[in-house]
PDB file of N, CA and C in Angstrom:
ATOM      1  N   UNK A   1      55.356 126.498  83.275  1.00  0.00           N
ATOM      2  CA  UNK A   1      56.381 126.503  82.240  1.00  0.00           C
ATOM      3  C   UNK A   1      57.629 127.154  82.850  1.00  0.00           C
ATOM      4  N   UNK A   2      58.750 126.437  82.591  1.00  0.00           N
ATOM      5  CA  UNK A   2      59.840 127.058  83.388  1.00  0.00           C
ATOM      6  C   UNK A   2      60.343 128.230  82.360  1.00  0.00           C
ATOM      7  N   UNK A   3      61.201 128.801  82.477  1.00  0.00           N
ATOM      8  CA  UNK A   3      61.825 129.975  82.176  1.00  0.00           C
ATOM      9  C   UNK A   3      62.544 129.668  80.955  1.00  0.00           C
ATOM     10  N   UNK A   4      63.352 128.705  80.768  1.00  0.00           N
ATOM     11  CA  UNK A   4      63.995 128.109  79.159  1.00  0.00           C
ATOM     12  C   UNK A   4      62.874 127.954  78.551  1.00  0.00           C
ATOM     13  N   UNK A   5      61.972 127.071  78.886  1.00  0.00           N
ATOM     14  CA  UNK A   5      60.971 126.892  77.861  1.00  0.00           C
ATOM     15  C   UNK A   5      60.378 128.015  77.297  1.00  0.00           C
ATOM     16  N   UNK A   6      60.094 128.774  78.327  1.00  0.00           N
ATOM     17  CA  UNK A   6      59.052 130.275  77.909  1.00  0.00           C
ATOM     18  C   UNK A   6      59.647 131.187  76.968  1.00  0.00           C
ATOM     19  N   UNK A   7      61.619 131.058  77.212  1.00  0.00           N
ATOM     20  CA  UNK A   7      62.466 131.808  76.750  1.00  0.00           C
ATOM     21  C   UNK A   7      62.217 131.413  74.906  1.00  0.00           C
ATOM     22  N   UNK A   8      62.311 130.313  74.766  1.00  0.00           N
ATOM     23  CA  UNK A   8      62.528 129.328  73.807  1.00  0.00           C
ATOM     24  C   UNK A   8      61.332 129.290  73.108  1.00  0.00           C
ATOM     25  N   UNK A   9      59.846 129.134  73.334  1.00  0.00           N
ATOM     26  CA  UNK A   9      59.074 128.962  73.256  1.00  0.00           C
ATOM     27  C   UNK A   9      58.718 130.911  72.416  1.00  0.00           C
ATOM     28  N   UNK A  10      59.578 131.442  72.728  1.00  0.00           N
ATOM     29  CA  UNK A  10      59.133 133.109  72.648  1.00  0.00           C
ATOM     30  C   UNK A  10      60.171 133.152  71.358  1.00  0.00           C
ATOM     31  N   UNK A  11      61.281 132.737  70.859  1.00  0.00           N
ATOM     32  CA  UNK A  11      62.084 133.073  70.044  1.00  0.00           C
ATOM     33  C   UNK A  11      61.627 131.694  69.044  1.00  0.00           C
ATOM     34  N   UNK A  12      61.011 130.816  69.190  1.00  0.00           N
ATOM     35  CA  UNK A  12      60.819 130.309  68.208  1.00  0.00           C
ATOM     36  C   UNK A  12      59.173 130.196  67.848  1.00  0.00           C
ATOM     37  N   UNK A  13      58.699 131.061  68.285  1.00  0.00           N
ATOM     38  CA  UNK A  13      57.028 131.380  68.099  1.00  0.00           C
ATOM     39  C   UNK A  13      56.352 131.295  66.322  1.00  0.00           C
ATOM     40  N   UNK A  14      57.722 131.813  65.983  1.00  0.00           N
ATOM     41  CA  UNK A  14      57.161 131.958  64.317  1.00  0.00           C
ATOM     42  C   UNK A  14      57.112 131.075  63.376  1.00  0.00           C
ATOM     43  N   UNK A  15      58.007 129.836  64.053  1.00  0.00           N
ATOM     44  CA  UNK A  15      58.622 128.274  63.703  1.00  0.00           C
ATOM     45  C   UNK A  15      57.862 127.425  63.834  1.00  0.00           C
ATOM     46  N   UNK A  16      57.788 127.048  65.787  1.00  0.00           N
ATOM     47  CA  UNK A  16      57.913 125.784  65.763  1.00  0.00           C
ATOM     48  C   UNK A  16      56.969 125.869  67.159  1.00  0.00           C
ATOM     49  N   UNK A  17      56.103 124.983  67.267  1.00  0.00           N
ATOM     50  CA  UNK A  17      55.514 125.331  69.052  1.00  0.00           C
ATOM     51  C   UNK A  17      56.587 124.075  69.726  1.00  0.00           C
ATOM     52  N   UNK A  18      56.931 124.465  71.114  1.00  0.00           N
ATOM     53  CA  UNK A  18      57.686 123.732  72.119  1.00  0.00           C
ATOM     54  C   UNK A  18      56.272 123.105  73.069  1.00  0.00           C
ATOM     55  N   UNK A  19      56.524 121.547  72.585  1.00  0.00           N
ATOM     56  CA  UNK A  19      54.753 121.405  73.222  1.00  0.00           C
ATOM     57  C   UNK A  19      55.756 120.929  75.182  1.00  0.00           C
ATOM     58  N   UNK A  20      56.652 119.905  75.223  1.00  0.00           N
ATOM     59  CA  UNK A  20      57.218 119.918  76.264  1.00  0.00           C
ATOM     60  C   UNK A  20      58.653 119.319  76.399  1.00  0.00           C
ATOM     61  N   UNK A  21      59.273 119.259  77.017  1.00  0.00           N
ATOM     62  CA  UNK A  21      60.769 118.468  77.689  1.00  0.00           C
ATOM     63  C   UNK A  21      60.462 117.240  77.506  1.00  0.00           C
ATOM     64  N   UNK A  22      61.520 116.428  77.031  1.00  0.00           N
ATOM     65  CA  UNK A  22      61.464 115.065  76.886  1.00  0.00           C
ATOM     66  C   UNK A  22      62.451 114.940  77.755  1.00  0.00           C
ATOM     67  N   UNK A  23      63.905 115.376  77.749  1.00  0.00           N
ATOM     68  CA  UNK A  23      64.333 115.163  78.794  1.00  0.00           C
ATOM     69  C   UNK A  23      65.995 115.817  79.354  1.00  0.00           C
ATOM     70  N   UNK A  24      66.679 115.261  79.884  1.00  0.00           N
ATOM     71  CA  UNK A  24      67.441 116.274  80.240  1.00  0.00           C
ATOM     72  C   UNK A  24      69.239 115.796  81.242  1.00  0.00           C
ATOM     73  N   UNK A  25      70.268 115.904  80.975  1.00  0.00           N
ATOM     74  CA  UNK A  25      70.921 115.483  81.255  1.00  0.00           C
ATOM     75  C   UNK A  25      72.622 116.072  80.676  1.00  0.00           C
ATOM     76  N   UNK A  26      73.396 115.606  81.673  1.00  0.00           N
ATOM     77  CA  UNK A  26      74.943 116.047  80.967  1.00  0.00           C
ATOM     78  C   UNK A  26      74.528 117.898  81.094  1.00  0.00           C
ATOM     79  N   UNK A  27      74.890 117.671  79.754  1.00  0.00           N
ATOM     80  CA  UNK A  27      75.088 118.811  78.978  1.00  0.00           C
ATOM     81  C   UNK A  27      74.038 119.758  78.228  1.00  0.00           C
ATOM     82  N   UNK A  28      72.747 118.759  77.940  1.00  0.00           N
ATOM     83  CA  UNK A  28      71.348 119.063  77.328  1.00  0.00           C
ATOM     84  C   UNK A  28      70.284 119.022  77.857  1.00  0.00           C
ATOM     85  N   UNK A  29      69.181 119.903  77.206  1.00  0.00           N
ATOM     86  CA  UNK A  29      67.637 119.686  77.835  1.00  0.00           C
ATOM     87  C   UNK A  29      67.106 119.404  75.723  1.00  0.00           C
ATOM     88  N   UNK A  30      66.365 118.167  76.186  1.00  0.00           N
ATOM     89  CA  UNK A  30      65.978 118.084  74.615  1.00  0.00           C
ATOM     90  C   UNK A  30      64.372 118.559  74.701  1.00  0.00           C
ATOM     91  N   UNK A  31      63.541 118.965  73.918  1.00  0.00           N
ATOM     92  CA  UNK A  31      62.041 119.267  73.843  1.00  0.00           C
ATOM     93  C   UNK A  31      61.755 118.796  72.808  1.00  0.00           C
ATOM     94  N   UNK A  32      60.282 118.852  72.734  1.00  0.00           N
ATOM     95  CA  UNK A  32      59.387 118.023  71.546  1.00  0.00           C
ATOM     96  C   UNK A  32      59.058 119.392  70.824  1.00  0.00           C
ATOM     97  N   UNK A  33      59.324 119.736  69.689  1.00  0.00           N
ATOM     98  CA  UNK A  33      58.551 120.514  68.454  1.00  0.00           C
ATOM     99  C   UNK A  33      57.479 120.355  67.864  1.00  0.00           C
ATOM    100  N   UNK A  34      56.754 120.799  67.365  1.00  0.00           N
ATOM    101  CA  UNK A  34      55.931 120.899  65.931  1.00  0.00           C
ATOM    102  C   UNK A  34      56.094 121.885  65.234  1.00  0.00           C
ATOM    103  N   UNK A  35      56.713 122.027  63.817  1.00  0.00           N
ATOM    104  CA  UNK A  35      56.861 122.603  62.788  1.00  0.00           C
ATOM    105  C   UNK A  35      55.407 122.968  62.467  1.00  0.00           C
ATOM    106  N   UNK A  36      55.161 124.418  62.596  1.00  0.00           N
ATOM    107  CA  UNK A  36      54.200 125.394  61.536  1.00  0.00           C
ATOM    108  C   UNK A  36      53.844 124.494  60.071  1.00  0.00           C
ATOM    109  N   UNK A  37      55.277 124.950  59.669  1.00  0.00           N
ATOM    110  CA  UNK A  37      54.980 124.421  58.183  1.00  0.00           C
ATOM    111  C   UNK A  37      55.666 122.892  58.037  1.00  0.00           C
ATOM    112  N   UNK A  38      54.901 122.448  57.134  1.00  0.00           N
ATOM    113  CA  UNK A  38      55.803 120.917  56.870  1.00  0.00           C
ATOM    114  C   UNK A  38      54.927 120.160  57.666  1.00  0.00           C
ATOM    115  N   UNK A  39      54.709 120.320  58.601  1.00  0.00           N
ATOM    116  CA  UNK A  39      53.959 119.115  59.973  1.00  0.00           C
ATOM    117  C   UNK A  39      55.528 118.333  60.231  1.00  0.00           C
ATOM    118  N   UNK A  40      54.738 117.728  61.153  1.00  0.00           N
ATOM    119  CA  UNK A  40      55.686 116.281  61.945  1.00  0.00           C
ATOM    120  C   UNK A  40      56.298 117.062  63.233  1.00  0.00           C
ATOM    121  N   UNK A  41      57.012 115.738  64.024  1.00  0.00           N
ATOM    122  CA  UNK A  41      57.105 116.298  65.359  1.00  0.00           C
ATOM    123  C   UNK A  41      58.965 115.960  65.547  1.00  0.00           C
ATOM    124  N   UNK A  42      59.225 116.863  65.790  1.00  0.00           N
ATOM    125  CA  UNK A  42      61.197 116.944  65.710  1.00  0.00           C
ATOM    126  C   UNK A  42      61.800 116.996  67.303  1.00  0.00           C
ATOM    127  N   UNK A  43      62.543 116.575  67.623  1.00  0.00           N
ATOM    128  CA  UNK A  43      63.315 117.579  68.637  1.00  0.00           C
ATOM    129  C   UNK A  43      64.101 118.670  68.887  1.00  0.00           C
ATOM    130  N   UNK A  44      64.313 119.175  69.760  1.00  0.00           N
ATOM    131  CA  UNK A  44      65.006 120.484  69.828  1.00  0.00           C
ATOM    132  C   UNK A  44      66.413 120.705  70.707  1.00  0.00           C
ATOM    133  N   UNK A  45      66.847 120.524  70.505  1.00  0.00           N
ATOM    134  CA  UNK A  45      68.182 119.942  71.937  1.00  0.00           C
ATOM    135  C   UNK A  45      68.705 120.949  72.454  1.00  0.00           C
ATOM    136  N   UNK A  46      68.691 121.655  73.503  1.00  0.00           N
ATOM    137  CA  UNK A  46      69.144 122.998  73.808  1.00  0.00           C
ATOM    138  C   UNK A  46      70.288 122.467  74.791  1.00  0.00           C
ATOM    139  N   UNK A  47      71.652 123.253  74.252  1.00  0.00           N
ATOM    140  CA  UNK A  47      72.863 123.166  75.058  1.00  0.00           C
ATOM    141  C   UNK A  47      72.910 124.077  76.387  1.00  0.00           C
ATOM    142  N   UNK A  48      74.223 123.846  77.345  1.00  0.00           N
ATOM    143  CA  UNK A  48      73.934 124.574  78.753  1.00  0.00           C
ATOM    144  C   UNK A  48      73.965 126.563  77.867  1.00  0.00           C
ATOM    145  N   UNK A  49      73.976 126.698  77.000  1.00  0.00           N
ATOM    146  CA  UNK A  49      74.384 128.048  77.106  1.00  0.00           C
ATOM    147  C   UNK A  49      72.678 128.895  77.117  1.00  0.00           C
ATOM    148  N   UNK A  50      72.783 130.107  77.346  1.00  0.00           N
ATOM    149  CA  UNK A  50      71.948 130.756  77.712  1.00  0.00           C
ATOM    150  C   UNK A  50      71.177 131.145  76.005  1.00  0.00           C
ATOM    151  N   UNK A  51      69.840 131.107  76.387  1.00  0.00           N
ATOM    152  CA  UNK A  51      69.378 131.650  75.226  1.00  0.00           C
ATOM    153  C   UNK A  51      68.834 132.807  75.007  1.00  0.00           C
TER     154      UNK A  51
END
């Protein structure tokens, strides 16, 4: 697990699990979610800034 993910994966622990990267380009890295509550599977689009 790289270091955004783990970062990301740690601040949204109470949310959402980051199962992996779909993909990545420009300006974005997008990831696959699953919502705790609600179900279903979302994306997550993380911009270049630091999290």
């Amino acid at each position: 697990m790289n270091d955004v993910l783990s970062r990301l994966t740690t601040a949204f622990a109470n949310r959402y699990r980051l199962d992996r990267e779909l993909g990545a380009g420009g300006m974005a890295t997008v990831y696959l979610r699953n919502a705790y509550t609600g179900g279903g599977q979302f994306d997550l689009t993380r911009d270049g800034t630091l999290v």
